[in-house]
N, C-alpha and C. Protein backbone atom coordinates (compact mmCIF):
# COMPACT_ATOMS: atom_id res chain seq x y z
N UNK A 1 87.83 110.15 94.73
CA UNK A 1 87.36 110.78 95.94
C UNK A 1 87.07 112.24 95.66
N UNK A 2 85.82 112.84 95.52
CA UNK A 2 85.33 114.34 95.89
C UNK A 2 86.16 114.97 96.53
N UNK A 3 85.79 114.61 98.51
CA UNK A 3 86.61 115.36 99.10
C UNK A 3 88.16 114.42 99.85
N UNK A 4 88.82 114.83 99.97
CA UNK A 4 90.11 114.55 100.07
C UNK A 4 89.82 113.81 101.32
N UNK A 5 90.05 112.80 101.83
CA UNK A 5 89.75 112.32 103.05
C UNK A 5 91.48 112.33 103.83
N UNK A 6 91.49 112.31 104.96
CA UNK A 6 92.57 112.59 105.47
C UNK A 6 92.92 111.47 106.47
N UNK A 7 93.87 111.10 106.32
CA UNK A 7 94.50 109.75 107.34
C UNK A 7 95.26 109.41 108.28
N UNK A 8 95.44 109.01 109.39
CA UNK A 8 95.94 108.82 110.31
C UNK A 8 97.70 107.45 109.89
N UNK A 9 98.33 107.71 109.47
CA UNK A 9 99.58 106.72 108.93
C UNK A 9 100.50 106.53 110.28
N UNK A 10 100.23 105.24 110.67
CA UNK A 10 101.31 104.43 111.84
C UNK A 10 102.16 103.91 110.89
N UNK A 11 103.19 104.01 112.00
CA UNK A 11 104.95 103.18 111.12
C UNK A 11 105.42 102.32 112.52
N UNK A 12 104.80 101.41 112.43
CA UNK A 12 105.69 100.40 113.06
C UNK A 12 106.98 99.79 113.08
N UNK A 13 107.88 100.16 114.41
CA UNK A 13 109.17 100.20 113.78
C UNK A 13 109.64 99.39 115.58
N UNK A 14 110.73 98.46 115.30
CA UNK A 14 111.26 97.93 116.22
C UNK A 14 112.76 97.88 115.69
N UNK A 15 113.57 97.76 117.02
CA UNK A 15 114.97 97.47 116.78
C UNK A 15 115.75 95.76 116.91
N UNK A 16 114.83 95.25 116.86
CA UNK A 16 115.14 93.61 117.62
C UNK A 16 114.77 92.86 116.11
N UNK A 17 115.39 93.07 115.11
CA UNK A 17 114.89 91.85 114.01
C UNK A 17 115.78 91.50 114.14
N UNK A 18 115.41 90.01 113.81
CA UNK A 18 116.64 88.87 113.91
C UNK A 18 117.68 89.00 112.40
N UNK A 19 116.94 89.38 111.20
CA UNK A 19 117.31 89.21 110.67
C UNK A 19 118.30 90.47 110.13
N UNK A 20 117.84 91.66 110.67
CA UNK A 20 118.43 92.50 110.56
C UNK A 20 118.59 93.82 111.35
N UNK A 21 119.35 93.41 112.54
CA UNK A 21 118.85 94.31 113.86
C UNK A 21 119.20 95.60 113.69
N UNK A 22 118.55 96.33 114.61
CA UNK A 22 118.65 97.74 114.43
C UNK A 22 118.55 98.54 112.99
N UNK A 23 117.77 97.87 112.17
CA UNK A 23 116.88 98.38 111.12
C UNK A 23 116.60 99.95 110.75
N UNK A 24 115.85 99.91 111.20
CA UNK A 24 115.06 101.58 111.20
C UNK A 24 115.79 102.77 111.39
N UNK A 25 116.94 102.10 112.19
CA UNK A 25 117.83 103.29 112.21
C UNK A 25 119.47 103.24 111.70
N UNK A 26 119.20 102.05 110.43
CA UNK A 26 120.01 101.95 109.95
C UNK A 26 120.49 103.29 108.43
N UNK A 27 121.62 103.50 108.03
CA UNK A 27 122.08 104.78 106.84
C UNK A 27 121.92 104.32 105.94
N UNK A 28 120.39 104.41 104.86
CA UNK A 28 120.44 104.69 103.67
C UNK A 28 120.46 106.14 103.15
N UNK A 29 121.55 105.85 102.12
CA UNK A 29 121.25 107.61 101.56
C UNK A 29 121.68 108.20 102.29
N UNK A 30 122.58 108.76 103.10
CA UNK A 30 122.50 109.65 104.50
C UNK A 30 122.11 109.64 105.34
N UNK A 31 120.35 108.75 105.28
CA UNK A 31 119.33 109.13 105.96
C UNK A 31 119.21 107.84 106.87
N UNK A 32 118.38 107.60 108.43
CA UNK A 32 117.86 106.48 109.07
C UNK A 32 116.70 106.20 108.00
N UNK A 33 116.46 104.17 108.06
CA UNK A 33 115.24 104.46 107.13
C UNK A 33 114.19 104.88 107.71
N UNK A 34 113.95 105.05 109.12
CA UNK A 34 112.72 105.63 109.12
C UNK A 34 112.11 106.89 109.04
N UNK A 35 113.30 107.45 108.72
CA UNK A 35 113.32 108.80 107.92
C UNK A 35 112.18 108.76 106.56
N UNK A 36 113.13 107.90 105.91
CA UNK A 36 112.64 108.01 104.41
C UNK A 36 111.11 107.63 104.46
N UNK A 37 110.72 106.78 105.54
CA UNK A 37 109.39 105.84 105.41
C UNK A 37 108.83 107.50 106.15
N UNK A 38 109.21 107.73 106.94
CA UNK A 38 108.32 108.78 107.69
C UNK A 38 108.10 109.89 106.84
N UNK A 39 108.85 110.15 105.98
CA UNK A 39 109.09 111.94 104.89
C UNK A 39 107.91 110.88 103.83
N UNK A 40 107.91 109.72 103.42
CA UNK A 40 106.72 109.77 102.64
C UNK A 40 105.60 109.46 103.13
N UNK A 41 105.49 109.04 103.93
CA UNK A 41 104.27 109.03 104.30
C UNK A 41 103.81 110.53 104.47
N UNK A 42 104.02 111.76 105.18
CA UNK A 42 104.20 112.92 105.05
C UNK A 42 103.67 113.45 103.97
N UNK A 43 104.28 112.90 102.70
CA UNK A 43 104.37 113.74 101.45
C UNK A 43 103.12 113.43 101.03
N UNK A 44 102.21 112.15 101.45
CA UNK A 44 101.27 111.74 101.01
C UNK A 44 99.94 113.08 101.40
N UNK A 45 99.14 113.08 99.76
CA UNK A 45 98.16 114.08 100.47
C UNK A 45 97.09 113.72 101.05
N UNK A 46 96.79 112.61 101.30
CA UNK A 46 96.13 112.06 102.60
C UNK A 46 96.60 111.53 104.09
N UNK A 47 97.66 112.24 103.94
CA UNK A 47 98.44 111.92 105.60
C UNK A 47 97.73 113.28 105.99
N UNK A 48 97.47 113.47 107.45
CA UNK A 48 96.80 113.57 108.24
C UNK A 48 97.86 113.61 109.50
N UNK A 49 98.15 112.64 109.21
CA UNK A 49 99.29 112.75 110.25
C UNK A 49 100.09 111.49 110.83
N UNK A 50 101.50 111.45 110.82
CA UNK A 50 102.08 110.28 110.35
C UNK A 50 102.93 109.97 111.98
N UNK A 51 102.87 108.95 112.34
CA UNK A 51 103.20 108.54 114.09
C UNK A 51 103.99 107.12 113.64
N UNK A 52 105.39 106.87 114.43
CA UNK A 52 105.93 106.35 114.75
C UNK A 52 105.38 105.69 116.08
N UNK A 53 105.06 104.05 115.81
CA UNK A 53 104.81 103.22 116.83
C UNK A 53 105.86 101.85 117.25
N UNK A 54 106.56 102.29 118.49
CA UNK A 54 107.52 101.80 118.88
C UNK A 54 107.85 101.58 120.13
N UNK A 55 108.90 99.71 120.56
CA UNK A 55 108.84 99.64 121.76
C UNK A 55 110.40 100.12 122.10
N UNK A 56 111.00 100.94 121.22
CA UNK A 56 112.53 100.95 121.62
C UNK A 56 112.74 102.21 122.34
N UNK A 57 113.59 102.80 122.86
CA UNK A 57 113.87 103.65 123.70
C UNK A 57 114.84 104.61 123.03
N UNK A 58 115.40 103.86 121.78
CA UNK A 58 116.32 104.66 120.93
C UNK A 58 115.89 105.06 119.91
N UNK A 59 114.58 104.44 118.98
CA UNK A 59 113.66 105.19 118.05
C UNK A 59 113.05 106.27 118.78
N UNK A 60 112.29 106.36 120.16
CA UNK A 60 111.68 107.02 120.29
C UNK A 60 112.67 108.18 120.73
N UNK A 61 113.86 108.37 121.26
CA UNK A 61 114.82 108.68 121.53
C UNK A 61 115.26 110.13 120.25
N UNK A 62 114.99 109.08 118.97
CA UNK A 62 115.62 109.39 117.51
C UNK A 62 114.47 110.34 117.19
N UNK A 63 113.42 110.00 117.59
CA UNK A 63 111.66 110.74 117.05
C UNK A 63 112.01 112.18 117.85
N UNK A 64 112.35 111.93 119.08
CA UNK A 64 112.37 112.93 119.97
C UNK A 64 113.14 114.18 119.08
N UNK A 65 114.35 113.86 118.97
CA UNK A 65 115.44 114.39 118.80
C UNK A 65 115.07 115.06 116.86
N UNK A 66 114.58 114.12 116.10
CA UNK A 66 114.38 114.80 114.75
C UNK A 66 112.91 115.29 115.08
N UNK A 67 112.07 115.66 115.84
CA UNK A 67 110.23 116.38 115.84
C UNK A 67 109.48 115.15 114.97
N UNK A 68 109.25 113.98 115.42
CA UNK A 68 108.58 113.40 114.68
C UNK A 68 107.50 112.96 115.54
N UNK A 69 106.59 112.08 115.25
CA UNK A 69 105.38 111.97 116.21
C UNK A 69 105.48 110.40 116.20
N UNK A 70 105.71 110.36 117.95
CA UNK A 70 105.57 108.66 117.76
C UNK A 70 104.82 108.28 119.44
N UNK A 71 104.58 107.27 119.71
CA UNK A 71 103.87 106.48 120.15
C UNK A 71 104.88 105.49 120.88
N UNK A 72 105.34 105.21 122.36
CA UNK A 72 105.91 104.22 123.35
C UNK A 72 105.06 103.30 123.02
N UNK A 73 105.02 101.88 123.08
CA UNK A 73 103.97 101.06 123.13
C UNK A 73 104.65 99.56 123.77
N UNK A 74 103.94 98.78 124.15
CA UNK A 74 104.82 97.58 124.87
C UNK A 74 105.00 96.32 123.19
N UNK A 75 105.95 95.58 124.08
CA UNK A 75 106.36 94.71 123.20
C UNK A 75 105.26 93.71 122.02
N UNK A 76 105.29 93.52 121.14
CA UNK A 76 104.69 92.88 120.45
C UNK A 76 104.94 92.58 119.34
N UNK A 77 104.07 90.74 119.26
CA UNK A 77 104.25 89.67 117.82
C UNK A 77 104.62 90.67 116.43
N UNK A 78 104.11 91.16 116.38
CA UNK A 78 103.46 91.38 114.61
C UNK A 78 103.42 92.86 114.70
N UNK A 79 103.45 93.57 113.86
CA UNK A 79 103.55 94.90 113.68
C UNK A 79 102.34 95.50 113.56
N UNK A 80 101.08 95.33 113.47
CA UNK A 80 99.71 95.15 112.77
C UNK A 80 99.00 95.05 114.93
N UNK A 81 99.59 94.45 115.55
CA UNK A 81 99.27 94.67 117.13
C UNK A 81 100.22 95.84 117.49
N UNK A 82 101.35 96.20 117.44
CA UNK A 82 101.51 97.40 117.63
C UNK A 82 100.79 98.78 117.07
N UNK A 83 101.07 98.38 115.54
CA UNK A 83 99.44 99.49 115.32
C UNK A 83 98.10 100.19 116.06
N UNK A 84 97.54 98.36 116.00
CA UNK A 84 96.44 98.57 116.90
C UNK A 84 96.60 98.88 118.34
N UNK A 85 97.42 99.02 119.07
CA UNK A 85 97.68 99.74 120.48
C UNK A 85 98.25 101.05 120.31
N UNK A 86 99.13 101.40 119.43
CA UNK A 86 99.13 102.57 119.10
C UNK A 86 97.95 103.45 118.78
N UNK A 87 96.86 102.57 118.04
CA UNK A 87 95.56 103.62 117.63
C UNK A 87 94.25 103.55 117.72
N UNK A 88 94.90 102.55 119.74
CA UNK A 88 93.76 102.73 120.23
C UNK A 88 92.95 103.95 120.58
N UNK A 89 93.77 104.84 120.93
CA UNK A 89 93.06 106.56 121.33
C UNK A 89 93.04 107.30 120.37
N UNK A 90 92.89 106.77 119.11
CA UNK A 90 92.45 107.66 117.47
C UNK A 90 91.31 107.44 116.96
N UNK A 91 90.61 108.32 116.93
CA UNK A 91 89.13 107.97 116.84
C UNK A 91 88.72 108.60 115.51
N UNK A 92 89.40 107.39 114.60
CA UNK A 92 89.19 107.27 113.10
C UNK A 92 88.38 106.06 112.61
N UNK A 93 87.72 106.04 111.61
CA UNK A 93 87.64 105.00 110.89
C UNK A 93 88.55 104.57 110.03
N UNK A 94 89.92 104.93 109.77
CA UNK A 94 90.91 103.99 108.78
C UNK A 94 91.51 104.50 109.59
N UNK A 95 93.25 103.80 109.66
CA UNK A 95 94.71 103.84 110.06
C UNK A 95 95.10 103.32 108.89
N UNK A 96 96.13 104.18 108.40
CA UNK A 96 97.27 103.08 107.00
C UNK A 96 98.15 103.17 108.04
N UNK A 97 98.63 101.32 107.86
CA UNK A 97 99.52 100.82 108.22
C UNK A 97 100.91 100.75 107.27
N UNK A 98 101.95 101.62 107.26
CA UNK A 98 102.90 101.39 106.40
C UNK A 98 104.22 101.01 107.16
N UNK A 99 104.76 100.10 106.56
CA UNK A 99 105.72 98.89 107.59
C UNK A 99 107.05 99.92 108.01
N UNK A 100 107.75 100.32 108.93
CA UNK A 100 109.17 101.11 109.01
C UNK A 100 109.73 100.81 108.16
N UNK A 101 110.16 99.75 107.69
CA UNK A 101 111.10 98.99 106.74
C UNK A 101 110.63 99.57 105.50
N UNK A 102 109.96 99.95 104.80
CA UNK A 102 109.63 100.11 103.47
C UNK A 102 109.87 101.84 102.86
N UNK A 103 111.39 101.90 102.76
CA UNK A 103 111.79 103.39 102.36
C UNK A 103 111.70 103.60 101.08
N UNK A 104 111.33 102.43 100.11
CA UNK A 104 111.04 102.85 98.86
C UNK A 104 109.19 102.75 98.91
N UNK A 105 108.41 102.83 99.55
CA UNK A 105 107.44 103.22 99.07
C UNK A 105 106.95 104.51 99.10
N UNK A 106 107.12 104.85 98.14
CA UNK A 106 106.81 106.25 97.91
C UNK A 106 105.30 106.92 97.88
N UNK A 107 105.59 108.62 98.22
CA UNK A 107 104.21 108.77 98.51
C UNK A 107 103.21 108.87 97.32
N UNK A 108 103.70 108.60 95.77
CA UNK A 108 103.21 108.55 95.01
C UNK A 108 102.15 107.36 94.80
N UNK A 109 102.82 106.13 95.45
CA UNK A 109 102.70 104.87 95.25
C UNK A 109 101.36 104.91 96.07
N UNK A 110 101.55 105.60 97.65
CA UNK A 110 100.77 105.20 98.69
C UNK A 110 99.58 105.69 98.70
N UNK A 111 99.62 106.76 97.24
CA UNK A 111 98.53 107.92 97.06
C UNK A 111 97.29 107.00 96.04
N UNK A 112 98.25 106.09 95.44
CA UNK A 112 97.47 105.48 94.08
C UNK A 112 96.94 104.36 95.33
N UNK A 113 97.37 103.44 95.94
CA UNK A 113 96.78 102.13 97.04
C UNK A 113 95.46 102.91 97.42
N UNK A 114 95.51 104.08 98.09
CA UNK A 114 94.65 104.44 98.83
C UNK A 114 93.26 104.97 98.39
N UNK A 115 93.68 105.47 96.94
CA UNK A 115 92.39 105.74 95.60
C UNK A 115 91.58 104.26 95.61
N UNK A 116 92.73 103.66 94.80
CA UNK A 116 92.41 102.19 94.89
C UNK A 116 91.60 101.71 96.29
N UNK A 117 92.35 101.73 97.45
CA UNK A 117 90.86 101.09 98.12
C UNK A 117 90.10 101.69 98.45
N UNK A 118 89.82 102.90 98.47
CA UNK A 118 88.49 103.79 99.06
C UNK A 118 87.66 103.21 97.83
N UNK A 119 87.99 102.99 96.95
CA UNK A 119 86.88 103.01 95.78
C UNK A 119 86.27 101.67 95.98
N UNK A 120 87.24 100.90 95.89
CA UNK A 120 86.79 99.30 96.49
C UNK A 120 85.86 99.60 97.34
N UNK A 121 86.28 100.02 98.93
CA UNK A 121 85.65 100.45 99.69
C UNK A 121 84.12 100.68 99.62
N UNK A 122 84.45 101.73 98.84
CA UNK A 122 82.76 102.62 98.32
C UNK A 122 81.69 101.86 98.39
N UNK A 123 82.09 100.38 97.23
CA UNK A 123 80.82 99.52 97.01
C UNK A 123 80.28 98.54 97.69
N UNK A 124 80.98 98.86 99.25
CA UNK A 124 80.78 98.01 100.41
C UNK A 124 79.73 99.02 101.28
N UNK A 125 78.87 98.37 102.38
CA UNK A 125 78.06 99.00 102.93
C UNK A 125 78.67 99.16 104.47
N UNK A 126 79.96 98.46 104.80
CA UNK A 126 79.94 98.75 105.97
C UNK A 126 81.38 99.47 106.00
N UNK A 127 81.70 99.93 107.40
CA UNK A 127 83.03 101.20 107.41
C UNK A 127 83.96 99.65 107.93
N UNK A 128 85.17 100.15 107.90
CA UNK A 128 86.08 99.21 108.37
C UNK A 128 87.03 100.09 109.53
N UNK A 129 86.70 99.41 110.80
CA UNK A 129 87.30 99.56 111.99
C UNK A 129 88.43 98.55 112.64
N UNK A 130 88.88 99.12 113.25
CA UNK A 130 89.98 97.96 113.94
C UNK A 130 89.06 97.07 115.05
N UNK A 131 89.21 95.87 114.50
CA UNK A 131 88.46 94.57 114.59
C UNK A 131 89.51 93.60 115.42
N UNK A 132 88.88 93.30 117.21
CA UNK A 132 89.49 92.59 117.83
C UNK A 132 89.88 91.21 117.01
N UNK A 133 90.57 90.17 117.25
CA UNK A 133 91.11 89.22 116.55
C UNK A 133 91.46 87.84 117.96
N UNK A 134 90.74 86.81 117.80
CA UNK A 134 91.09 85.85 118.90
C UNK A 134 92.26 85.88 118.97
N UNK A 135 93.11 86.33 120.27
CA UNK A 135 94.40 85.27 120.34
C UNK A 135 95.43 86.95 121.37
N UNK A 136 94.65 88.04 120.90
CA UNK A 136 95.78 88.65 121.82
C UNK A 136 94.76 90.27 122.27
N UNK A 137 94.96 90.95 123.11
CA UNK A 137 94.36 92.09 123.55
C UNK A 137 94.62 92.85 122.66
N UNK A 138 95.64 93.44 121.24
CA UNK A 138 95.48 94.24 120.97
C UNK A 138 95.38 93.63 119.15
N UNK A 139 95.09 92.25 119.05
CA UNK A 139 95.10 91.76 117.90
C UNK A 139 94.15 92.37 116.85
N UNK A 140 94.30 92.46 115.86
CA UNK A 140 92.92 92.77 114.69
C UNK A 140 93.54 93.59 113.63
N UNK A 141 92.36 93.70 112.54
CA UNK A 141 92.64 93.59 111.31
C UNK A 141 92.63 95.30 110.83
N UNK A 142 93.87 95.79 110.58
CA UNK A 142 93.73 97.23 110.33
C UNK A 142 93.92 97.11 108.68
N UNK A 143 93.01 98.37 108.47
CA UNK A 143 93.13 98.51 106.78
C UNK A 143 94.83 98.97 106.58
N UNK A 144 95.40 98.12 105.66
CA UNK A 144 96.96 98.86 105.60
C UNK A 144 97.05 98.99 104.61
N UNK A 145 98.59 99.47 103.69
CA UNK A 145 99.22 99.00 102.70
C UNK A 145 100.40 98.22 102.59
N UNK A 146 100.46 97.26 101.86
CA UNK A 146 101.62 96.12 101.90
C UNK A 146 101.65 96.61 100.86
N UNK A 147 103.54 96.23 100.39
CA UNK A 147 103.72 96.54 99.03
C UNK A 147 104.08 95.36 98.66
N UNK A 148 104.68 94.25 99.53
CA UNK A 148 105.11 93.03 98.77
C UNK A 148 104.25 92.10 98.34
N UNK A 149 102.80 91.90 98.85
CA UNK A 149 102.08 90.98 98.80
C UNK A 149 100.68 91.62 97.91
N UNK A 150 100.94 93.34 98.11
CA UNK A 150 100.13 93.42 97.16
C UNK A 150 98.06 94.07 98.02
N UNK A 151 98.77 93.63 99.36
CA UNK A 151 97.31 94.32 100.26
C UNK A 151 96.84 95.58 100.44
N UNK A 152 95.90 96.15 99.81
CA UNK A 152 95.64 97.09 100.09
C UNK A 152 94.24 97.44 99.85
């Protein structure tokens, strides 16, 4: 990339996993993880600016209380529809989606994904927007980064 393009980074974060409730604001290191997910995304030099999107009352509670930037949003499936209602009033062409849960991805990591797909990107002719999706009002396909599966 020439010029540095700058990004809009949502962190979708809920307190209701079954598998491991109250997550995000669970103590690694000292820290809640959505600390750690939020300080890298941050560190990244294409953050732009990094928002917590959440339906809990105690993340946003936690955002309040440490100056972080987050987003109330109503309940929802998949983290990827909270996104997209979170960024409905961002009038970008990309959102990175980076999951709350993921305190080891570092902003080194998130710096190399994002080289990586702009370049991909490049040799495509069309921009990629958040793209309604049959099945729910705020469904569709945001450009993200996954680290387990490898999407980006």
């Amino acid at each position: 990339m020439s010029n540095l393009e700058k990004f809009t980074f949502i962190i979708p974060a809920r307190m209701e996993s079954t598998r491991f409730p109250n997550k995000p604001l669970k103590i690694l290191n000292n820290r809640p993880v959505i600390d750690w997910v939020y300080q890298n995304c941050t560190k990244s030099k294409f953050c732009e600016n990094a928002i917590v999107a959440t339906d809990s009352e105690k993340i946003k509670n936690y955002c309040e209380e440490t100056g972080k930037k987050y987003v109330l949003t109503g309940e929802h499936n998949c983290a990827s529809n909270r996104v997209a209602e979170a960024s409905s009033e961002i009038a970008r062409n990309w959102i990175v989606e980076v999951q709350g849960d993921e305190p080891l991805l570092w902003a080194k990591i998130m710096c190399f994904m994002l080289v990586h797909r702009r370049s991909v990107d490049k040799q495509k002719t069309h921009k990629h927007k958040i793209a309604p999706a049959a099945g729910g009002k705020f469904s569709g396909y945001i450009p993200c980064i996954q680290w387990g599966n490898k999407q980006f």
